[in-house]
PDB file of N, CA and C in Angstrom:
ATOM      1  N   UNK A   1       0.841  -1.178   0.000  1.00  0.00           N
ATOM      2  CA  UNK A   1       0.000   0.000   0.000  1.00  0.00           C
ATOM      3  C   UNK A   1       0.878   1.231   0.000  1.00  0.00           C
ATOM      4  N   UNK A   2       0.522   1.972  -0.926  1.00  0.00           N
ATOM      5  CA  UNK A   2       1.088   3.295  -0.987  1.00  0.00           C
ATOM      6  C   UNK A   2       0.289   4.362  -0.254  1.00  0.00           C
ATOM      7  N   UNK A   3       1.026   5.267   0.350  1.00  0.00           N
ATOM      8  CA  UNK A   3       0.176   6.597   1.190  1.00  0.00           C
ATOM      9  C   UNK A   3       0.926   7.524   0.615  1.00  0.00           C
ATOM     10  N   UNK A   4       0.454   8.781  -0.443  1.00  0.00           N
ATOM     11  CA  UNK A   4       1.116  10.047  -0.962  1.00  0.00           C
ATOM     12  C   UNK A   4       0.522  10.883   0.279  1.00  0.00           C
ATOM     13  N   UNK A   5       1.157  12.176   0.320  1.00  0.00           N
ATOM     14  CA  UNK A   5       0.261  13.600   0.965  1.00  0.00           C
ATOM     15  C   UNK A   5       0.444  14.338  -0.307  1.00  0.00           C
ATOM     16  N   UNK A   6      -0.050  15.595  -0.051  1.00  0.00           N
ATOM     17  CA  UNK A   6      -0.067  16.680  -0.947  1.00  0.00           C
ATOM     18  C   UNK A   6      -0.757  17.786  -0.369  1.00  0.00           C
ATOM     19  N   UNK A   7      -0.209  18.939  -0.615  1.00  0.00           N
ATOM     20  CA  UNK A   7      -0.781  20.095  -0.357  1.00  0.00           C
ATOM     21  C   UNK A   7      -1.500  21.665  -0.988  1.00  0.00           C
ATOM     22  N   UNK A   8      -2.085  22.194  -0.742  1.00  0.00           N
ATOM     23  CA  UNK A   8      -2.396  23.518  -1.410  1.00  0.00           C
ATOM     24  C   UNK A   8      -3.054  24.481  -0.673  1.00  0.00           C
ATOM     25  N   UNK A   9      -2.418  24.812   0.215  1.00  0.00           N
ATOM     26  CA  UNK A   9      -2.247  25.686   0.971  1.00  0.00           C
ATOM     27  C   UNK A   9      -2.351  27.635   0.504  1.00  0.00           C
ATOM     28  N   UNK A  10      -3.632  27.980   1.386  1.00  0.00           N
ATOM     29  CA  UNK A  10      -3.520  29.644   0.847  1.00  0.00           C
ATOM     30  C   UNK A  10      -2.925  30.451   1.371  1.00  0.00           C
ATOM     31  N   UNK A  11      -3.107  29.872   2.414  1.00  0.00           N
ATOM     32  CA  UNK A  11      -2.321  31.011   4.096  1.00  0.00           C
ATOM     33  C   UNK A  11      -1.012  30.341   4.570  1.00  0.00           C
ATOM     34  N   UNK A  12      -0.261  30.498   5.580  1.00  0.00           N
ATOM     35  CA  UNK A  12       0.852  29.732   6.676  1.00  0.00           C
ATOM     36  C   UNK A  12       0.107  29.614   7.728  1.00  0.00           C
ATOM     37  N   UNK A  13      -1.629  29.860   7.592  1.00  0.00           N
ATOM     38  CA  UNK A  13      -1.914  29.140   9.289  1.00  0.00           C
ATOM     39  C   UNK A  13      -2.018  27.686   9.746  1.00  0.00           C
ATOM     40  N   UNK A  14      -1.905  26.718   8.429  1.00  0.00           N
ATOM     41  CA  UNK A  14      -1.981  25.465   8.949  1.00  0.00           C
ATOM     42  C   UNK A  14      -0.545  25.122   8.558  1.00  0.00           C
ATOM     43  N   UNK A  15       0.483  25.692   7.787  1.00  0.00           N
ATOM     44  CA  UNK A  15       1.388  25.190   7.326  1.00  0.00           C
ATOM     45  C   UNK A  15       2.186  24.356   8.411  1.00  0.00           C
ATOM     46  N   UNK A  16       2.276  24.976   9.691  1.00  0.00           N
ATOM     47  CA  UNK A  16       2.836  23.822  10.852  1.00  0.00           C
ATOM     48  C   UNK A  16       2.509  22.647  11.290  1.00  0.00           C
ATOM     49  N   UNK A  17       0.623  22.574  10.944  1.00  0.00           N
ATOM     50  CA  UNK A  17       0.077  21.471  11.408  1.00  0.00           C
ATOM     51  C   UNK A  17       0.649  20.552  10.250  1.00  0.00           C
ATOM     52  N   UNK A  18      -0.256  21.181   9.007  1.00  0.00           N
ATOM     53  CA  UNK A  18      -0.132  20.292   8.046  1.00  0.00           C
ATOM     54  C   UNK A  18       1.628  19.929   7.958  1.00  0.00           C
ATOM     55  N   UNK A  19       2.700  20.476   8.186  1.00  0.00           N
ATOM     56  CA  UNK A  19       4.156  19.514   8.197  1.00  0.00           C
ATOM     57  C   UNK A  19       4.070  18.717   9.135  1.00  0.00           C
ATOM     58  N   UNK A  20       3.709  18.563  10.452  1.00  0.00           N
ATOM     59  CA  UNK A  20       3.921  17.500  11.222  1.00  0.00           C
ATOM     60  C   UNK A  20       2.643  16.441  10.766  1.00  0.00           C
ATOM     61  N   UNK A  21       1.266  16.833  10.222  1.00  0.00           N
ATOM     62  CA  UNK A  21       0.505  15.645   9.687  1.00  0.00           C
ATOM     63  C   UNK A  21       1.176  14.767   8.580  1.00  0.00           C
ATOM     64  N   UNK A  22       1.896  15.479   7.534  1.00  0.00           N
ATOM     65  CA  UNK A  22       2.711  14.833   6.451  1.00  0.00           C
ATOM     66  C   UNK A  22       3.359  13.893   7.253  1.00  0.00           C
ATOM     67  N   UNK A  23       4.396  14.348   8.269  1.00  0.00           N
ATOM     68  CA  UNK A  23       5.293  13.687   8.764  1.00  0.00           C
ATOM     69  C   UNK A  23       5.034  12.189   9.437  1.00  0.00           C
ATOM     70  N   UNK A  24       3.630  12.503   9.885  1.00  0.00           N
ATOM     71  CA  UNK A  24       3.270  11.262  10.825  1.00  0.00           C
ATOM     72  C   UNK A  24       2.832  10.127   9.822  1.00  0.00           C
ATOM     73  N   UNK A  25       2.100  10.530   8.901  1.00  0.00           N
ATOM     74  CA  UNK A  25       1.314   9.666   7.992  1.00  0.00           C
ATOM     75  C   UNK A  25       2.825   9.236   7.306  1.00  0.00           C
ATOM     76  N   UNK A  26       3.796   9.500   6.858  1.00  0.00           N
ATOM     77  CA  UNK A  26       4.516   8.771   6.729  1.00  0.00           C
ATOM     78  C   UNK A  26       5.267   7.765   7.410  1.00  0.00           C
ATOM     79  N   UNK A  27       5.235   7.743   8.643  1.00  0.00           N
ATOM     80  CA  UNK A  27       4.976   7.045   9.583  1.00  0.00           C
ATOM     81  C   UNK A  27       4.153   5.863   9.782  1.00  0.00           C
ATOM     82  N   UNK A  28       2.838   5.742   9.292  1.00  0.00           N
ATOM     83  CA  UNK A  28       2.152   5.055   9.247  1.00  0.00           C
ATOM     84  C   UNK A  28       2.719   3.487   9.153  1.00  0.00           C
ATOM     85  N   UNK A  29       1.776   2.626  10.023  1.00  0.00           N
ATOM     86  CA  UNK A  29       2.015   1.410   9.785  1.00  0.00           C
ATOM     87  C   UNK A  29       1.070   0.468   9.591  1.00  0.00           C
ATOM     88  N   UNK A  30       0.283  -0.031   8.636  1.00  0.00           N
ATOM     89  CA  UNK A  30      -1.251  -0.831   9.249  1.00  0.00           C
ATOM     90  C   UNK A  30      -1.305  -1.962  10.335  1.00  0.00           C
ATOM     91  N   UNK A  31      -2.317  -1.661  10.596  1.00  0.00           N
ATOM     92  CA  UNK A  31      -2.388  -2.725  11.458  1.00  0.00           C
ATOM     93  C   UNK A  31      -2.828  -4.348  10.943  1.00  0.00           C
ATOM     94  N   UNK A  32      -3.289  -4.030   9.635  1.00  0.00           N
ATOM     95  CA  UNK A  32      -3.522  -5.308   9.201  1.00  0.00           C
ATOM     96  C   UNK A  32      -3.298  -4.763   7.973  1.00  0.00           C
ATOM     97  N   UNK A  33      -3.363  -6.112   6.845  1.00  0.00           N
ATOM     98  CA  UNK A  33      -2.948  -5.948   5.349  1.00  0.00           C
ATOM     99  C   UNK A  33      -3.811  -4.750   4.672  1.00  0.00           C
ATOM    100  N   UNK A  34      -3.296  -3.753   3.904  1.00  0.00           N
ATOM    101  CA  UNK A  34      -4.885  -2.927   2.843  1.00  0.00           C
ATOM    102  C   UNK A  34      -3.948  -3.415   1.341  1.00  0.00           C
ATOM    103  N   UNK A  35      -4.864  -3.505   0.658  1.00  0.00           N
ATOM    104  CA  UNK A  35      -4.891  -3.856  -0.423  1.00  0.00           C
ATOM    105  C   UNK A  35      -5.316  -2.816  -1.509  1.00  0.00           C
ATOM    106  N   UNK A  36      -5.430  -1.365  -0.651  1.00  0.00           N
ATOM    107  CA  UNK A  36      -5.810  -0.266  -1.786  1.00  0.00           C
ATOM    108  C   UNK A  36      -4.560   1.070  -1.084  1.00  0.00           C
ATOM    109  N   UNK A  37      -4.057   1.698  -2.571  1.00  0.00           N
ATOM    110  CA  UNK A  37      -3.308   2.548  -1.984  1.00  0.00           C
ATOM    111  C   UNK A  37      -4.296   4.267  -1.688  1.00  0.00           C
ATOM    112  N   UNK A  38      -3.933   5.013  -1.467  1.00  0.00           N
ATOM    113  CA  UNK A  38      -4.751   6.249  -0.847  1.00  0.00           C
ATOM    114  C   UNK A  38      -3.521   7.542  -1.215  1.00  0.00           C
ATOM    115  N   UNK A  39      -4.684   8.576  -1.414  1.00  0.00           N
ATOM    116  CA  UNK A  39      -3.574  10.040  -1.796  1.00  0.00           C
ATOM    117  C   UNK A  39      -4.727  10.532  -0.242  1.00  0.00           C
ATOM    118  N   UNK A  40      -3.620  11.607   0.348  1.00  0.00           N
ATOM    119  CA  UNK A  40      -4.321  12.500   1.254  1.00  0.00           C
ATOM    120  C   UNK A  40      -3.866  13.997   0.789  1.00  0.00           C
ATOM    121  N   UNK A  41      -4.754  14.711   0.831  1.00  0.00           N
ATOM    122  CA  UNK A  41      -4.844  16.035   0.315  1.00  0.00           C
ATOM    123  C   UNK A  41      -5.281  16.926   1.577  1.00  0.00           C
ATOM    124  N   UNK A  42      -4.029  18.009   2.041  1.00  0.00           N
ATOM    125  CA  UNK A  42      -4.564  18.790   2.800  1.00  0.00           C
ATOM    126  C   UNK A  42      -4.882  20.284   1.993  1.00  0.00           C
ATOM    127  N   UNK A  43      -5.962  21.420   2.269  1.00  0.00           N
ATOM    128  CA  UNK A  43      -6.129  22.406   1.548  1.00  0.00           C
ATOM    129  C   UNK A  43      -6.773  22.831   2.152  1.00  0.00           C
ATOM    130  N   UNK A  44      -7.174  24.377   1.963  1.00  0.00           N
ATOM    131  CA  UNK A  44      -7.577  25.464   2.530  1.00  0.00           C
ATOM    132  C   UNK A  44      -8.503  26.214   1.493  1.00  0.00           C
ATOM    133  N   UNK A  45      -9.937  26.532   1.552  1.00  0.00           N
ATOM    134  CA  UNK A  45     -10.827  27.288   0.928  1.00  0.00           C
ATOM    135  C   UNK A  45     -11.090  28.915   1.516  1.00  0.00           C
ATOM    136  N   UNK A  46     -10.878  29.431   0.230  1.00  0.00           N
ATOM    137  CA  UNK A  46     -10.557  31.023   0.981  1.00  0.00           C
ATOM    138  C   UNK A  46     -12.043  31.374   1.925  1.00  0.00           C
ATOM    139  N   UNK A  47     -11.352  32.436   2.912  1.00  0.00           N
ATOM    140  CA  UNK A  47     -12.453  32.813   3.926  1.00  0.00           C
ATOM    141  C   UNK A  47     -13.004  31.694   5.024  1.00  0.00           C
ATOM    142  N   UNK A  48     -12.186  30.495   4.808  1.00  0.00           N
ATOM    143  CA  UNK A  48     -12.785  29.458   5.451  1.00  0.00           C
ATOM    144  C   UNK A  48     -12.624  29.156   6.714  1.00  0.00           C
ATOM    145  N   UNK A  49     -11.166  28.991   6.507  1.00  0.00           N
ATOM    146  CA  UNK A  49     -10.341  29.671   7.948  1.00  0.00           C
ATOM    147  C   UNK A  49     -10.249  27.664   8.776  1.00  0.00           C
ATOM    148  N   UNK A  50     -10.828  26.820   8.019  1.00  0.00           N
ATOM    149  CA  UNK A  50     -10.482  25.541   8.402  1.00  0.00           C
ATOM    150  C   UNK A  50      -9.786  24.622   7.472  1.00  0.00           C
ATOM    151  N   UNK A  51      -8.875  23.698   8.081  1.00  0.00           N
ATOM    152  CA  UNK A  51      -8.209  22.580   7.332  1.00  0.00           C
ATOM    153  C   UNK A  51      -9.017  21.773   6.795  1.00  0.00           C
ATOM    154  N   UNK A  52      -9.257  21.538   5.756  1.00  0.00           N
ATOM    155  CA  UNK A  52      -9.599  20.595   4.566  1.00  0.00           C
ATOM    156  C   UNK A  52      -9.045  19.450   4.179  1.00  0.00           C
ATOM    157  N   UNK A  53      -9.397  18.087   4.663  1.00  0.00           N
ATOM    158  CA  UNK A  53      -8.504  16.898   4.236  1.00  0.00           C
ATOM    159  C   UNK A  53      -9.232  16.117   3.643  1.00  0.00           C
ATOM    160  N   UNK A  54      -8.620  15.908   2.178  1.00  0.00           N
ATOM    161  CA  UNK A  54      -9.364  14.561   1.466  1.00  0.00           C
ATOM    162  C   UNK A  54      -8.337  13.155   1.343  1.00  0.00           C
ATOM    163  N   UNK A  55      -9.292  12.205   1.498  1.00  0.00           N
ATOM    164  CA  UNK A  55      -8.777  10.817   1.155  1.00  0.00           C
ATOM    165  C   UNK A  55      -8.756  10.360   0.282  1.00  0.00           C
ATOM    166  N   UNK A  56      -8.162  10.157  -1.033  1.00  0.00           N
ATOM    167  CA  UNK A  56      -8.874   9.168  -1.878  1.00  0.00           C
ATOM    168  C   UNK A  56      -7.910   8.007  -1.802  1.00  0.00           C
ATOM    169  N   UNK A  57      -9.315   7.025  -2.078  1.00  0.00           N
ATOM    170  CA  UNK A  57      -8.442   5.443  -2.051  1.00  0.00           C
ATOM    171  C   UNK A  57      -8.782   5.075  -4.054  1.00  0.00           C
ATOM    172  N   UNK A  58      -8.340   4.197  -4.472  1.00  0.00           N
ATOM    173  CA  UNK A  58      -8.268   3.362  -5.614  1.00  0.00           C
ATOM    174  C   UNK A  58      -9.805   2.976  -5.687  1.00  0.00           C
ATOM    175  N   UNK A  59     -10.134   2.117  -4.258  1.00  0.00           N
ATOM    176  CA  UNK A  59     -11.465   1.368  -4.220  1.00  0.00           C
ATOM    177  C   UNK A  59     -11.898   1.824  -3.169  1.00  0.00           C
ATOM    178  N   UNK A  60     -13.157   1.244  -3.188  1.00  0.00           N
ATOM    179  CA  UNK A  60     -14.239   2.043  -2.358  1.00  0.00           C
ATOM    180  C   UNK A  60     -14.055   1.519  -1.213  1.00  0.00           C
ATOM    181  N   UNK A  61     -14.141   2.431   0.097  1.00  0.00           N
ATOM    182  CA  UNK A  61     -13.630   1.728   1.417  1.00  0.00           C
ATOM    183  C   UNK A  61     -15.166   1.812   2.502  1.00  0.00           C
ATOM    184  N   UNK A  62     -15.429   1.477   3.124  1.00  0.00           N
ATOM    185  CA  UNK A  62     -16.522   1.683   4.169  1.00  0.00           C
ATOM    186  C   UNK A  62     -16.126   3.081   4.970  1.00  0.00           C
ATOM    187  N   UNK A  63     -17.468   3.541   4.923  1.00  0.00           N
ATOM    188  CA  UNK A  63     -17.490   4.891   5.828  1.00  0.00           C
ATOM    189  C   UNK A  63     -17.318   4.925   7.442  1.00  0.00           C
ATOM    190  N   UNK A  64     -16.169   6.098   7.182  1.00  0.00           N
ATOM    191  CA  UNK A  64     -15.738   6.225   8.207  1.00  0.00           C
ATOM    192  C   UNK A  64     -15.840   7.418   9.626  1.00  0.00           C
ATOM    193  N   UNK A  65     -16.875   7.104  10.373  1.00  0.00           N
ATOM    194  CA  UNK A  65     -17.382   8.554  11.413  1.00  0.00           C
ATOM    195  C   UNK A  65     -16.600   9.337  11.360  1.00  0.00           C
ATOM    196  N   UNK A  66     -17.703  10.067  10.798  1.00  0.00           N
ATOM    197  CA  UNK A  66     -16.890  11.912  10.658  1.00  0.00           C
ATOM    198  C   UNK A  66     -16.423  12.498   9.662  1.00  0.00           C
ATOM    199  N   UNK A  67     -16.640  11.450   8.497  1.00  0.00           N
ATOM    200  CA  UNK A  67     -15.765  11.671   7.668  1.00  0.00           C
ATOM    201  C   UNK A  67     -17.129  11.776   5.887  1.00  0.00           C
ATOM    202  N   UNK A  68     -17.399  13.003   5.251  1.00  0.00           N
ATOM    203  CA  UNK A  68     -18.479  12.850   3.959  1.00  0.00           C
ATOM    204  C   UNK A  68     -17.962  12.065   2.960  1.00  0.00           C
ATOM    205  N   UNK A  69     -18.896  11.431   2.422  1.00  0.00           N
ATOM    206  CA  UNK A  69     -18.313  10.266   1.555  1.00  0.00           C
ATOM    207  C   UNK A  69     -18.265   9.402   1.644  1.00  0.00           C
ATOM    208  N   UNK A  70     -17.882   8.107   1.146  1.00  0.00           N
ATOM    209  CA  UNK A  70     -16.857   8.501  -0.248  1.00  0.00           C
ATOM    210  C   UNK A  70     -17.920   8.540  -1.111  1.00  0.00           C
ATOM    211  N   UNK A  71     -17.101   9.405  -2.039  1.00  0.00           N
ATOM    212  CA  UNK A  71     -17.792   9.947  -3.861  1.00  0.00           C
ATOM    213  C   UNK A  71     -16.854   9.346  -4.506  1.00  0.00           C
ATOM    214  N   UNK A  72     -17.782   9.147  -5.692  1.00  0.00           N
ATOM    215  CA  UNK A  72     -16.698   8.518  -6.570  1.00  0.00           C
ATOM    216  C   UNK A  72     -16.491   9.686  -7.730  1.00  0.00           C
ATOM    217  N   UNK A  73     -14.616   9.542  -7.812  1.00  0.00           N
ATOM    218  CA  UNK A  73     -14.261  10.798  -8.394  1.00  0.00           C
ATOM    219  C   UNK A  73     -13.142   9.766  -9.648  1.00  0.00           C
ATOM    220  N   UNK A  74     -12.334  10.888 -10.636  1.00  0.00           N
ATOM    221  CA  UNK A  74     -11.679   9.870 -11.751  1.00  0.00           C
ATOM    222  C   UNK A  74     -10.879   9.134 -10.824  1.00  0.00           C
ATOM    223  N   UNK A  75     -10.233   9.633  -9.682  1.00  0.00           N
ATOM    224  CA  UNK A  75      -8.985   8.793  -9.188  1.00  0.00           C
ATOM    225  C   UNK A  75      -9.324   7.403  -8.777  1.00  0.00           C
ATOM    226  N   UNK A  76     -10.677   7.468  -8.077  1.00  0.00           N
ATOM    227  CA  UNK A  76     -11.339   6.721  -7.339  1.00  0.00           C
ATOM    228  C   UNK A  76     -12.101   6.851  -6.173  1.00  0.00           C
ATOM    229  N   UNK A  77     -12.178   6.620  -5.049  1.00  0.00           N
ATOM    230  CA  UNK A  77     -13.439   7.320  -3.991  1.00  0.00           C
ATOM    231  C   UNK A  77     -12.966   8.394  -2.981  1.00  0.00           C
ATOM    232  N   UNK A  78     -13.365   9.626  -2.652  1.00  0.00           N
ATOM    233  CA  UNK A  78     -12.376  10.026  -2.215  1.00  0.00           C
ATOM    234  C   UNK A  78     -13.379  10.645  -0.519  1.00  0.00           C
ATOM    235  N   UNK A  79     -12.947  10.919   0.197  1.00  0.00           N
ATOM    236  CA  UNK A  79     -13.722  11.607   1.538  1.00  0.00           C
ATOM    237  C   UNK A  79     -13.498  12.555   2.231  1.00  0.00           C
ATOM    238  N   UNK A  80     -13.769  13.015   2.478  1.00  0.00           N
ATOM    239  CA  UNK A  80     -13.395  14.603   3.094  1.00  0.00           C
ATOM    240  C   UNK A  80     -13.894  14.586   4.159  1.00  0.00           C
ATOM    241  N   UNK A  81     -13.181  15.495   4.998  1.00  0.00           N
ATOM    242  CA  UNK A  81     -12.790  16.013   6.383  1.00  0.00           C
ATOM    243  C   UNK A  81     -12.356  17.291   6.641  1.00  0.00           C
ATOM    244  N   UNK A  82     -13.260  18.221   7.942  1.00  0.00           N
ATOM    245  CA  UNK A  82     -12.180  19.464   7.941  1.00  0.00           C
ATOM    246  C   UNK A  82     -12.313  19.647   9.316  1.00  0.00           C
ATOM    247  N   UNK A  83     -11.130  20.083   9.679  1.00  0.00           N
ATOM    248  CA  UNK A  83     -11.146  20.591  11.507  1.00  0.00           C
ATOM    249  C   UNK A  83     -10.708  22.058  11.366  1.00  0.00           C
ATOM    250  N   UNK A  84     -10.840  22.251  12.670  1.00  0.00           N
ATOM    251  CA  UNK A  84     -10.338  24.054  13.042  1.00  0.00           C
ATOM    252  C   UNK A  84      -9.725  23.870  13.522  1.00  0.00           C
ATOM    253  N   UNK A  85      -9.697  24.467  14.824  1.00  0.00           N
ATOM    254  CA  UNK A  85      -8.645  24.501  15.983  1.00  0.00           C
ATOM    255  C   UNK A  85      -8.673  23.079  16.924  1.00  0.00           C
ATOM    256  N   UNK A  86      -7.815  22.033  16.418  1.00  0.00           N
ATOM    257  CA  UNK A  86      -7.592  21.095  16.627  1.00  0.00           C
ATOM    258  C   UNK A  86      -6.215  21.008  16.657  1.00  0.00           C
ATOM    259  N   UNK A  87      -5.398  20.151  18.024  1.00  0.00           N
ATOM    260  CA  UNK A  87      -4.142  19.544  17.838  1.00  0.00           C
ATOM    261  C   UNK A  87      -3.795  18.412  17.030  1.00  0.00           C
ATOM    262  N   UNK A  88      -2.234  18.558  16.023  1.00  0.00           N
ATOM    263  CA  UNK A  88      -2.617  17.552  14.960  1.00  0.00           C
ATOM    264  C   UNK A  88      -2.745  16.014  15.399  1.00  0.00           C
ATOM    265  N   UNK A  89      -2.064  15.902  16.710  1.00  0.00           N
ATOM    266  CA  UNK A  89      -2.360  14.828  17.483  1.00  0.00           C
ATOM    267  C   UNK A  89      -3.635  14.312  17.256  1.00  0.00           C
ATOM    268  N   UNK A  90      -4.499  15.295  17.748  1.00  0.00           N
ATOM    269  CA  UNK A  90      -6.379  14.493  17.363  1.00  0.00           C
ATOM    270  C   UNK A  90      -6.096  14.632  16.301  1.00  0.00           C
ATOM    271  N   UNK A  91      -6.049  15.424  15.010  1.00  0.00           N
ATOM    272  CA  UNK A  91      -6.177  14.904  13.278  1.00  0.00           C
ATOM    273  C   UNK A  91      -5.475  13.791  13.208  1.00  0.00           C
ATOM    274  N   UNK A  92      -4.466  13.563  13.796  1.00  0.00           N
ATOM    275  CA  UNK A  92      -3.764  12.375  13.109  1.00  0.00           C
ATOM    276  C   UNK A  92      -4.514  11.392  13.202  1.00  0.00           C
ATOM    277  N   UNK A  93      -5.079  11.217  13.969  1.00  0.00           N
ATOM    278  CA  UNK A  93      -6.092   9.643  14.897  1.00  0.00           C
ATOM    279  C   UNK A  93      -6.809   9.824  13.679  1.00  0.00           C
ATOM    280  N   UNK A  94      -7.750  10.732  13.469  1.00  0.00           N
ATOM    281  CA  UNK A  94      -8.784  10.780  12.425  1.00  0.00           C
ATOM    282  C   UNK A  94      -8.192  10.237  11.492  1.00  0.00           C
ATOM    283  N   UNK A  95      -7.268  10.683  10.430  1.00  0.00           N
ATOM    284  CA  UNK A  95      -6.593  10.710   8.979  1.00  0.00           C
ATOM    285  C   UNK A  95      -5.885   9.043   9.202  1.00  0.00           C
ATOM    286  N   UNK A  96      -5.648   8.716  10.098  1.00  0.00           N
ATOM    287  CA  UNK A  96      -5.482   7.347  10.184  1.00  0.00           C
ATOM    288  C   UNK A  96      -6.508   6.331  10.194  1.00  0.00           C
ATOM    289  N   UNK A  97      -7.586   6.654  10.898  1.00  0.00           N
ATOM    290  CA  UNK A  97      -8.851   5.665  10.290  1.00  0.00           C
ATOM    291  C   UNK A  97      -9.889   5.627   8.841  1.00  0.00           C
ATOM    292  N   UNK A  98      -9.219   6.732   8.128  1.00  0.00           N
ATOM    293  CA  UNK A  98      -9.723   6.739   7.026  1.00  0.00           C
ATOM    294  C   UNK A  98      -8.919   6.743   6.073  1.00  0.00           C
ATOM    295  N   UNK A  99      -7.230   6.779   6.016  1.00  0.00           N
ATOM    296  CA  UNK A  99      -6.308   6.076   5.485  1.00  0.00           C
ATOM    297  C   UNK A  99      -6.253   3.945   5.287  1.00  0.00           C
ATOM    298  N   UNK A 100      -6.454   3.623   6.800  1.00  0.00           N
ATOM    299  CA  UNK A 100      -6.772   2.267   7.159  1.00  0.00           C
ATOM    300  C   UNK A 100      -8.273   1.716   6.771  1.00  0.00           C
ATOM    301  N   UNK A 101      -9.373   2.813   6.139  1.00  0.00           N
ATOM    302  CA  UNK A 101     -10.420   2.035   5.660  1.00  0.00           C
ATOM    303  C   UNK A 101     -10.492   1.171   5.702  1.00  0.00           C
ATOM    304  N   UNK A 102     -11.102   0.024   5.640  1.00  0.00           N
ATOM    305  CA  UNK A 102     -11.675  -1.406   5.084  1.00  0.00           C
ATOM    306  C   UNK A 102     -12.253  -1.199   3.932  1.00  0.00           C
ATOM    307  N   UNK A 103     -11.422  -1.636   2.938  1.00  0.00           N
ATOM    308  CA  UNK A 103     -12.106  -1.838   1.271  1.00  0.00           C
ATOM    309  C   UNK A 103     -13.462  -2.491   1.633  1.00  0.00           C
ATOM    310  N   UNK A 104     -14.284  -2.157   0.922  1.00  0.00           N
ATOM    311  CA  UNK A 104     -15.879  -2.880   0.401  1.00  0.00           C
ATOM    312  C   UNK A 104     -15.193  -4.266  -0.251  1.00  0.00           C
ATOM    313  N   UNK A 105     -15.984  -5.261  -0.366  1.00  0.00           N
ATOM    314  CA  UNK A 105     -16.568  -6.182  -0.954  1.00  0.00           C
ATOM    315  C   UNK A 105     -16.671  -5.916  -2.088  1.00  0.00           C
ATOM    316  N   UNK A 106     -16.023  -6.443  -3.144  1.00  0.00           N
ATOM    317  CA  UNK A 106     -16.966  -6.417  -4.381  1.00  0.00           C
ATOM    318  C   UNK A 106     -17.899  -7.290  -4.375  1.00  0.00           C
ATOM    319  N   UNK A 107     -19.158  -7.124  -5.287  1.00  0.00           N
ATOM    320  CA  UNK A 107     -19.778  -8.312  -5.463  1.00  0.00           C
ATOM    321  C   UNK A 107     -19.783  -8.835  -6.049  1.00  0.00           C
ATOM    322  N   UNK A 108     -20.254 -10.403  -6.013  1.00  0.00           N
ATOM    323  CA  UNK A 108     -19.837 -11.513  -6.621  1.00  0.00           C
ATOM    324  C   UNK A 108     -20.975 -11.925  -7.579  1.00  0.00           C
TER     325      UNK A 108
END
């Protein structure tokens, strides 16, 4: 399983969080096998004034509390998330259970 980050950033007010979130998610280790790789996208919508994080996986993963989605987009399904004034400590927990999804079932 592959985990990219990426960013697009308007301001430097999350730029600290978002380097130590990059940092951790590379870090990452599963706890059990995934079989789909995932891009995480952090970004900022003007006037918004909150962090913006999307997931996308390859395949469609089961929904994860807290988290809209997944939609299916060209990459593949993707979910979004945004916090405010949050330590990245709590984001990280989050961005890790929806990195670790559980792929769906296809059907048979």
């Amino acid at each position: 399983m592959a985990i990219t980050t990426r960013h697009t950033l308007l301001t430097s007010a999350w730029t600290e969080d978002v380097q130590a979130l990059e940092t951790a998610i590379g870090r990452f280790k599963p706890d059990r096998p995934s079989t789909t790789d995932c891009q995480v996208v952090f970004f900022e919508i003007a006037r918004d004034g909150h962090l913006h994080v999307n997931v996308t996986h390859r395949h469609a993963t089961r929904a994860v509390r807290g988290w809209a989605g997944p939609a299916s987009v060209a990459g593949g399904f993707v979910s979004n998330r945004l916090f405010g004034h949050v330590q990245p400590s709590a984001m990280i927990r989050h961005i890790r259970d929806m990195v670790f999804a559980a792929r769906l079932q296809e059907p048979v």
